[in-house]
PDB file of N, CA and C in Angstrom:
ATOM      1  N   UNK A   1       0.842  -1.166   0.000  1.00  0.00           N
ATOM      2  CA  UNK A   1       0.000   0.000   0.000  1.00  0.00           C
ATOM      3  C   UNK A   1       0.893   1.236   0.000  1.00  0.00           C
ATOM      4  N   UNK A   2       0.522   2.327  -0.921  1.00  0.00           N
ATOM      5  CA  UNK A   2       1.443   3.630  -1.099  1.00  0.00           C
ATOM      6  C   UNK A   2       1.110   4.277   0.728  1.00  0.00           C
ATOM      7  N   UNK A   3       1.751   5.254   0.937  1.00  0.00           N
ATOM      8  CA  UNK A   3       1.789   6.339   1.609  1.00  0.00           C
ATOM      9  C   UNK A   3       2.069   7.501   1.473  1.00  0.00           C
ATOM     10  N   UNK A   4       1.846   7.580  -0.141  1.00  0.00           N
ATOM     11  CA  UNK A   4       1.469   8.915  -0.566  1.00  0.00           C
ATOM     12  C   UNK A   4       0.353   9.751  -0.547  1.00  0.00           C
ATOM     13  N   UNK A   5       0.276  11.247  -0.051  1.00  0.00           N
ATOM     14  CA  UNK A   5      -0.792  11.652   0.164  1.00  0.00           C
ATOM     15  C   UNK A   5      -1.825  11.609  -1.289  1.00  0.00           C
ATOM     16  N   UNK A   6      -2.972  11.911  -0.925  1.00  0.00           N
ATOM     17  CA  UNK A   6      -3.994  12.198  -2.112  1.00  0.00           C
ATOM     18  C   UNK A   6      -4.075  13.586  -2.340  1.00  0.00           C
ATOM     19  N   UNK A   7      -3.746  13.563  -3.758  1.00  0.00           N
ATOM     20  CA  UNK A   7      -3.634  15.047  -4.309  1.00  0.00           C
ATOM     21  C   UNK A   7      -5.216  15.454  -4.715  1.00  0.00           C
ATOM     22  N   UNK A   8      -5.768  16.159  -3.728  1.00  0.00           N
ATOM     23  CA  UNK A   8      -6.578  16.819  -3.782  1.00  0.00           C
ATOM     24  C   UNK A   8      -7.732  17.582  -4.669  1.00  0.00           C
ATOM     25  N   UNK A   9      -6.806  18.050  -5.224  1.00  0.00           N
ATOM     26  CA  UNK A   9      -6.612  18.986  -6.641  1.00  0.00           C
ATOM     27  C   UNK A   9      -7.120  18.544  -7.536  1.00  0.00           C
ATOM     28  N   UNK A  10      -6.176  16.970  -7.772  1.00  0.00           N
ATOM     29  CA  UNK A  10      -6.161  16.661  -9.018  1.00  0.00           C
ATOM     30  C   UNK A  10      -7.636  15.249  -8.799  1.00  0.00           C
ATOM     31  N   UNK A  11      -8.293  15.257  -7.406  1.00  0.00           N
ATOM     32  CA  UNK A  11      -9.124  14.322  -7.124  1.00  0.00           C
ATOM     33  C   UNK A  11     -10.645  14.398  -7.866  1.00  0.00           C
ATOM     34  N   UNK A  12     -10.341  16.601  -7.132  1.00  0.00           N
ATOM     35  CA  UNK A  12     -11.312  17.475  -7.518  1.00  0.00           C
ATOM     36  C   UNK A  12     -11.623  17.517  -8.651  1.00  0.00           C
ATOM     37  N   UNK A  13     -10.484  17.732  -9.839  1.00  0.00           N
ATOM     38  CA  UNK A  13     -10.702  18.026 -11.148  1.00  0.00           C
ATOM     39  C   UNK A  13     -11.718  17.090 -11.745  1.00  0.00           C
ATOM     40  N   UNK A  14     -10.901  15.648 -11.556  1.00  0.00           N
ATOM     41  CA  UNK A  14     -11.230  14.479 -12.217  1.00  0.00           C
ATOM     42  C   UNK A  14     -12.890  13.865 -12.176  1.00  0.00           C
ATOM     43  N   UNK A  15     -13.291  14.526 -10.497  1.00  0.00           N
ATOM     44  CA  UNK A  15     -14.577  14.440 -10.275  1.00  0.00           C
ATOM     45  C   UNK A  15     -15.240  15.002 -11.269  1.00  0.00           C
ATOM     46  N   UNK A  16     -14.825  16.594 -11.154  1.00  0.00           N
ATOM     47  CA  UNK A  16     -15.744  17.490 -12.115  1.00  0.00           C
ATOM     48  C   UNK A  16     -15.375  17.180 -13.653  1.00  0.00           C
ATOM     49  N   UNK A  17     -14.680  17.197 -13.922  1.00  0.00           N
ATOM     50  CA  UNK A  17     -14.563  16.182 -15.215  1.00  0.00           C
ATOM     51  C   UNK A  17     -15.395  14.891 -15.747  1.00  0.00           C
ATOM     52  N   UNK A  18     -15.715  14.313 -14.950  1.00  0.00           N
ATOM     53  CA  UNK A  18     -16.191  12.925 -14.965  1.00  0.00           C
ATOM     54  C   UNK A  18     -17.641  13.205 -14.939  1.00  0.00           C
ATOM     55  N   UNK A  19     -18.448  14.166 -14.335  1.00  0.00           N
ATOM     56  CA  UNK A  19     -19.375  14.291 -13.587  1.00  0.00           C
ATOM     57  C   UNK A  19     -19.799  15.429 -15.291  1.00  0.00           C
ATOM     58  N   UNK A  20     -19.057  16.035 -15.426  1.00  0.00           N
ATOM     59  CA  UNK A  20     -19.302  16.947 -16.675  1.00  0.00           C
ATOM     60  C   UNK A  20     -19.450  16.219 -18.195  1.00  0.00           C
ATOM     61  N   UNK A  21     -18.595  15.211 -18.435  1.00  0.00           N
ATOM     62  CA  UNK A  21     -18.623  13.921 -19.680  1.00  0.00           C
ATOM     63  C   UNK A  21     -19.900  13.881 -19.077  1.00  0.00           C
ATOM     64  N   UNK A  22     -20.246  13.148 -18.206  1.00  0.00           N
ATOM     65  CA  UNK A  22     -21.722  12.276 -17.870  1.00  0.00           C
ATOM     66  C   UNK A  22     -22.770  13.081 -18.202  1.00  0.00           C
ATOM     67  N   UNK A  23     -22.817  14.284 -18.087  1.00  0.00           N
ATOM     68  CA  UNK A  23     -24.097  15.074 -17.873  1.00  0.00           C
ATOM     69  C   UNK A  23     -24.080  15.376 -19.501  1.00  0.00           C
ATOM     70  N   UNK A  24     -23.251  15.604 -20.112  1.00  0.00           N
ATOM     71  CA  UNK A  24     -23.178  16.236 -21.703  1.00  0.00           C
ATOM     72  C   UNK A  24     -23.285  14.689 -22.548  1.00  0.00           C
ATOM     73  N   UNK A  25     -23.074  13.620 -22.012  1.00  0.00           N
ATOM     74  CA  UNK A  25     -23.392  12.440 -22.557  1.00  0.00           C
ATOM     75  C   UNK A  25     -25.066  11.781 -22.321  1.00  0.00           C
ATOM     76  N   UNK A  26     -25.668  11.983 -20.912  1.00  0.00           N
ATOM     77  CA  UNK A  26     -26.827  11.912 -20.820  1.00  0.00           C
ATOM     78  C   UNK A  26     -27.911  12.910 -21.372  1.00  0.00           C
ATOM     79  N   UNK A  27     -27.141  14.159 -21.757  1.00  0.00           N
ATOM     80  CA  UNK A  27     -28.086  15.276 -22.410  1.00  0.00           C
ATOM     81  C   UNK A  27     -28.372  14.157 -23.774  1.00  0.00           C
ATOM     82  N   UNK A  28     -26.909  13.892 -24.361  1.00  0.00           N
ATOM     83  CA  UNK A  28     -27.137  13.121 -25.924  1.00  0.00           C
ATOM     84  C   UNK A  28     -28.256  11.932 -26.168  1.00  0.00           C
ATOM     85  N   UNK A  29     -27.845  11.200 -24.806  1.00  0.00           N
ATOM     86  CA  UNK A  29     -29.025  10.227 -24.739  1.00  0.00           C
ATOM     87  C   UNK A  29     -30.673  10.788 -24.719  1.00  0.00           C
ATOM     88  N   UNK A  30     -30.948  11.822 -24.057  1.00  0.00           N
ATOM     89  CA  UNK A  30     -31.853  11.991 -23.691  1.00  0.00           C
ATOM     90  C   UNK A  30     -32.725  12.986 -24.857  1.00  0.00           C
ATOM     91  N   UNK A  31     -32.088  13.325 -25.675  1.00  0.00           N
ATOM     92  CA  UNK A  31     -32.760  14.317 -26.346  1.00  0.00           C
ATOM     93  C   UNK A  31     -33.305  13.841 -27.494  1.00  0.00           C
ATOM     94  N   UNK A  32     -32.683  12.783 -28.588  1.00  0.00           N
ATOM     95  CA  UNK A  32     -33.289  11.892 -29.109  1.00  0.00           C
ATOM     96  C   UNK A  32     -34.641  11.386 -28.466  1.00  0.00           C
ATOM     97  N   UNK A  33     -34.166  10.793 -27.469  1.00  0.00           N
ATOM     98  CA  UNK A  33     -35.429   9.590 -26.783  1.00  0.00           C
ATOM     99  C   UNK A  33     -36.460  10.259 -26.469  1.00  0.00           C
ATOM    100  N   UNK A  34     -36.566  11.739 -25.919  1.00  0.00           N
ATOM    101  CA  UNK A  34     -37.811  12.482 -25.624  1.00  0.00           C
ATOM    102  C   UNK A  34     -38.157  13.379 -27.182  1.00  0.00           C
ATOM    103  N   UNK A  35     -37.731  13.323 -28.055  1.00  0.00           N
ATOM    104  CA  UNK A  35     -38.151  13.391 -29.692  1.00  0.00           C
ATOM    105  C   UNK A  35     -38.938  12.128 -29.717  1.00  0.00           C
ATOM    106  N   UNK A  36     -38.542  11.308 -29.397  1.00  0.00           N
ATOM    107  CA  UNK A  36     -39.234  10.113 -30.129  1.00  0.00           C
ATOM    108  C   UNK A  36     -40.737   9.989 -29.578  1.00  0.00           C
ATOM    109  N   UNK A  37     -40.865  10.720 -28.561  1.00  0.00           N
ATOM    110  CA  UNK A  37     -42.461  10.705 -28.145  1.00  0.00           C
ATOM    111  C   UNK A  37     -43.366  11.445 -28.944  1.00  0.00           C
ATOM    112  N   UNK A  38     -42.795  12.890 -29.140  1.00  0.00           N
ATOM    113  CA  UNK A  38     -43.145  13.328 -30.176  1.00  0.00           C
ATOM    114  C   UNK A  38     -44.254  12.766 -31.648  1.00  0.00           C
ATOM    115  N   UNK A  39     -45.126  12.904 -31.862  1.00  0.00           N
ATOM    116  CA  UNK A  39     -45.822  12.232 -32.978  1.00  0.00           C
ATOM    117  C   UNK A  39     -45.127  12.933 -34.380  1.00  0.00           C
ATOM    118  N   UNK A  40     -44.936  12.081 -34.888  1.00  0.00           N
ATOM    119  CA  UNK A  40     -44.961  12.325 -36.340  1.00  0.00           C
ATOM    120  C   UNK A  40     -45.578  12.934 -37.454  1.00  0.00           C
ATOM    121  N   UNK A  41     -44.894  13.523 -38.799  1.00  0.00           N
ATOM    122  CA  UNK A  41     -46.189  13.953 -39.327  1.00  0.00           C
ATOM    123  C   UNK A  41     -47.819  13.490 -39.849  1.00  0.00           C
ATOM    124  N   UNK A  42     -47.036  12.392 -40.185  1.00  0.00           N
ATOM    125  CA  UNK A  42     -47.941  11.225 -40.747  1.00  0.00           C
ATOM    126  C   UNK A  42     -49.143  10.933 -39.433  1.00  0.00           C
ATOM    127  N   UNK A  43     -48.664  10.948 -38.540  1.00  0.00           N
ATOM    128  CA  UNK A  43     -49.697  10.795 -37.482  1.00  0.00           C
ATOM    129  C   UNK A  43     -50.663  12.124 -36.710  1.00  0.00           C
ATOM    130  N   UNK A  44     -50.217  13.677 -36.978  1.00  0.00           N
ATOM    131  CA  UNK A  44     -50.191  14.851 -37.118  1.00  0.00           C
ATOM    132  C   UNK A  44     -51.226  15.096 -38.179  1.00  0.00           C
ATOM    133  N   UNK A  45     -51.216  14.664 -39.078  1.00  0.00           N
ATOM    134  CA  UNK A  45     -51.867  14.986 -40.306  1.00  0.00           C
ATOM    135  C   UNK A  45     -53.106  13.734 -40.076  1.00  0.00           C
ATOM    136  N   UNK A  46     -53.350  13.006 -39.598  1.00  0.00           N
ATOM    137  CA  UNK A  46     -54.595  11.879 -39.114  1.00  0.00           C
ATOM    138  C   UNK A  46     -55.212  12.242 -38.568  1.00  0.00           C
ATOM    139  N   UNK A  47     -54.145  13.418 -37.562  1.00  0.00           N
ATOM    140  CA  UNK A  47     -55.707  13.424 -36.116  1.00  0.00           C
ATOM    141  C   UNK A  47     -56.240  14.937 -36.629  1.00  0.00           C
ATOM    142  N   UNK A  48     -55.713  15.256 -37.580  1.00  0.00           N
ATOM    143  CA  UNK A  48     -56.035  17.119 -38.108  1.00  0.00           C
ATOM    144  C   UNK A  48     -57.300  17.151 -38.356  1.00  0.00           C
ATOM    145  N   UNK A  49     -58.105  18.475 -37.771  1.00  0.00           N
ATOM    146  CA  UNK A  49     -59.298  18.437 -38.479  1.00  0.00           C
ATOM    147  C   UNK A  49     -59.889  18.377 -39.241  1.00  0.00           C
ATOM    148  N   UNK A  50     -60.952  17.735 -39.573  1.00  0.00           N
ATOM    149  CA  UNK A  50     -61.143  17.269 -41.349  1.00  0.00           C
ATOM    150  C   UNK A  50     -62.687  18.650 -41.593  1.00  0.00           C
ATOM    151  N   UNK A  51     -63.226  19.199 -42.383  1.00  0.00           N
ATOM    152  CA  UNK A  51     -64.393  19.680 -42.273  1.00  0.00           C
ATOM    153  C   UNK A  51     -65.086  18.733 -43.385  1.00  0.00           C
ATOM    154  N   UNK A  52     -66.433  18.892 -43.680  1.00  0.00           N
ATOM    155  CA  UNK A  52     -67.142  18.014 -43.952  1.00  0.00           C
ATOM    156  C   UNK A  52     -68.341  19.165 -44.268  1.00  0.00           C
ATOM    157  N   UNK A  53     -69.218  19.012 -45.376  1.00  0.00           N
ATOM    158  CA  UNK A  53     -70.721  19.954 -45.617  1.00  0.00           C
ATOM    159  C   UNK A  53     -71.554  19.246 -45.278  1.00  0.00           C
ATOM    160  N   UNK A  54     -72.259  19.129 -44.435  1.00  0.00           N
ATOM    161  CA  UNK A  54     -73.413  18.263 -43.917  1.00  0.00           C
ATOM    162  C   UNK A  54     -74.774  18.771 -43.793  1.00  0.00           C
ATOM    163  N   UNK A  55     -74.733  20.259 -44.448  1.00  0.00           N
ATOM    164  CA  UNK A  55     -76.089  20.768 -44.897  1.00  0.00           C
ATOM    165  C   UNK A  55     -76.885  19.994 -46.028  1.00  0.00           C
ATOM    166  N   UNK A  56     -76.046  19.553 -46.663  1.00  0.00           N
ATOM    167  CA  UNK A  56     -76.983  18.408 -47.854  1.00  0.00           C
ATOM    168  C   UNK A  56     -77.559  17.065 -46.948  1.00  0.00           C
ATOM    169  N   UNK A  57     -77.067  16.446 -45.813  1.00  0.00           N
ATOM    170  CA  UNK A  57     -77.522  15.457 -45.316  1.00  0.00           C
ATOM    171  C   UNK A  57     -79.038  15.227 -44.952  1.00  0.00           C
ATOM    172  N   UNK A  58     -79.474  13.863 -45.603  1.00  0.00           N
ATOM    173  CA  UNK A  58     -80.271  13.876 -44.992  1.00  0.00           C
ATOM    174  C   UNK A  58     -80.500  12.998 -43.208  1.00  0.00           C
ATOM    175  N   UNK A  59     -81.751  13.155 -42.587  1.00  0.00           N
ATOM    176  CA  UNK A  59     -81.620  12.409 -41.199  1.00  0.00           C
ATOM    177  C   UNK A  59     -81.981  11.248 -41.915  1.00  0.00           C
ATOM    178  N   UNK A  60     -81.366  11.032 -41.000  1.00  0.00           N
ATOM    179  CA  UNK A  60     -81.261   9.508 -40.315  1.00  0.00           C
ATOM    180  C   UNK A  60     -80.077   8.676 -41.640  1.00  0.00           C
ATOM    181  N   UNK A  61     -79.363   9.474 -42.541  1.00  0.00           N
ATOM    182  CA  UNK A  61     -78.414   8.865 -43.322  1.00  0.00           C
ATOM    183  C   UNK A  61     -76.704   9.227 -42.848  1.00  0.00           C
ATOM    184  N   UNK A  62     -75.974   8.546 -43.108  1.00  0.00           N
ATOM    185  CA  UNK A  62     -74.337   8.519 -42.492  1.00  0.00           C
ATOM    186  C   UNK A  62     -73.603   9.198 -44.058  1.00  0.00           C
ATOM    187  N   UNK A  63     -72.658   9.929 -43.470  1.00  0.00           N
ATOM    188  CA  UNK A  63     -72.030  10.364 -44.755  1.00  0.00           C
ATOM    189  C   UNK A  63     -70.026   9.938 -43.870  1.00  0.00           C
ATOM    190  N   UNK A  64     -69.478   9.343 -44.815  1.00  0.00           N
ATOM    191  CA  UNK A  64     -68.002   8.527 -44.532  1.00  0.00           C
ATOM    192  C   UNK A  64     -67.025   9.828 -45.034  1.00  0.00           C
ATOM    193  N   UNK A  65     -66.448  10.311 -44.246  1.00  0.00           N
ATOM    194  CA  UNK A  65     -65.540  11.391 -44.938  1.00  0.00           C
ATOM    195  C   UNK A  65     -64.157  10.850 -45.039  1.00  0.00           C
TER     196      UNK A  65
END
């Protein structure tokens, strides 16, 4: 076993270093993956409002838009 002291300094850095990769690497992960919840256009354009003239209808008949 050494009995050299622990350099402090260089304990500190390495933390914040380490701790700084992680956070700029979990941003990368994370920003994709919360896009992906996001709907698509294709699915955007499905739920869009459709209008329809239904003054020609008559009752009690279905019109399929």
């Amino acid at each position: 076993m050494s009995t050299d002291a622990v350099d402090q300094g260089k304990r500190r850095f390495l933390t914040a270093a380490t701790t700084v990769v992680g956070a700029v690497g979990a941003g990368f992960v994370a920003v994709p993956f919360l896009a992906s919840w996001m709907p698509s256009e294709r699915a955007k354009n499905a739920g869009a409002p459709v209008e329809a003239d239904i003054s020609k209808l008559e009752e009690g008949r279905m019109m399929i838009v």
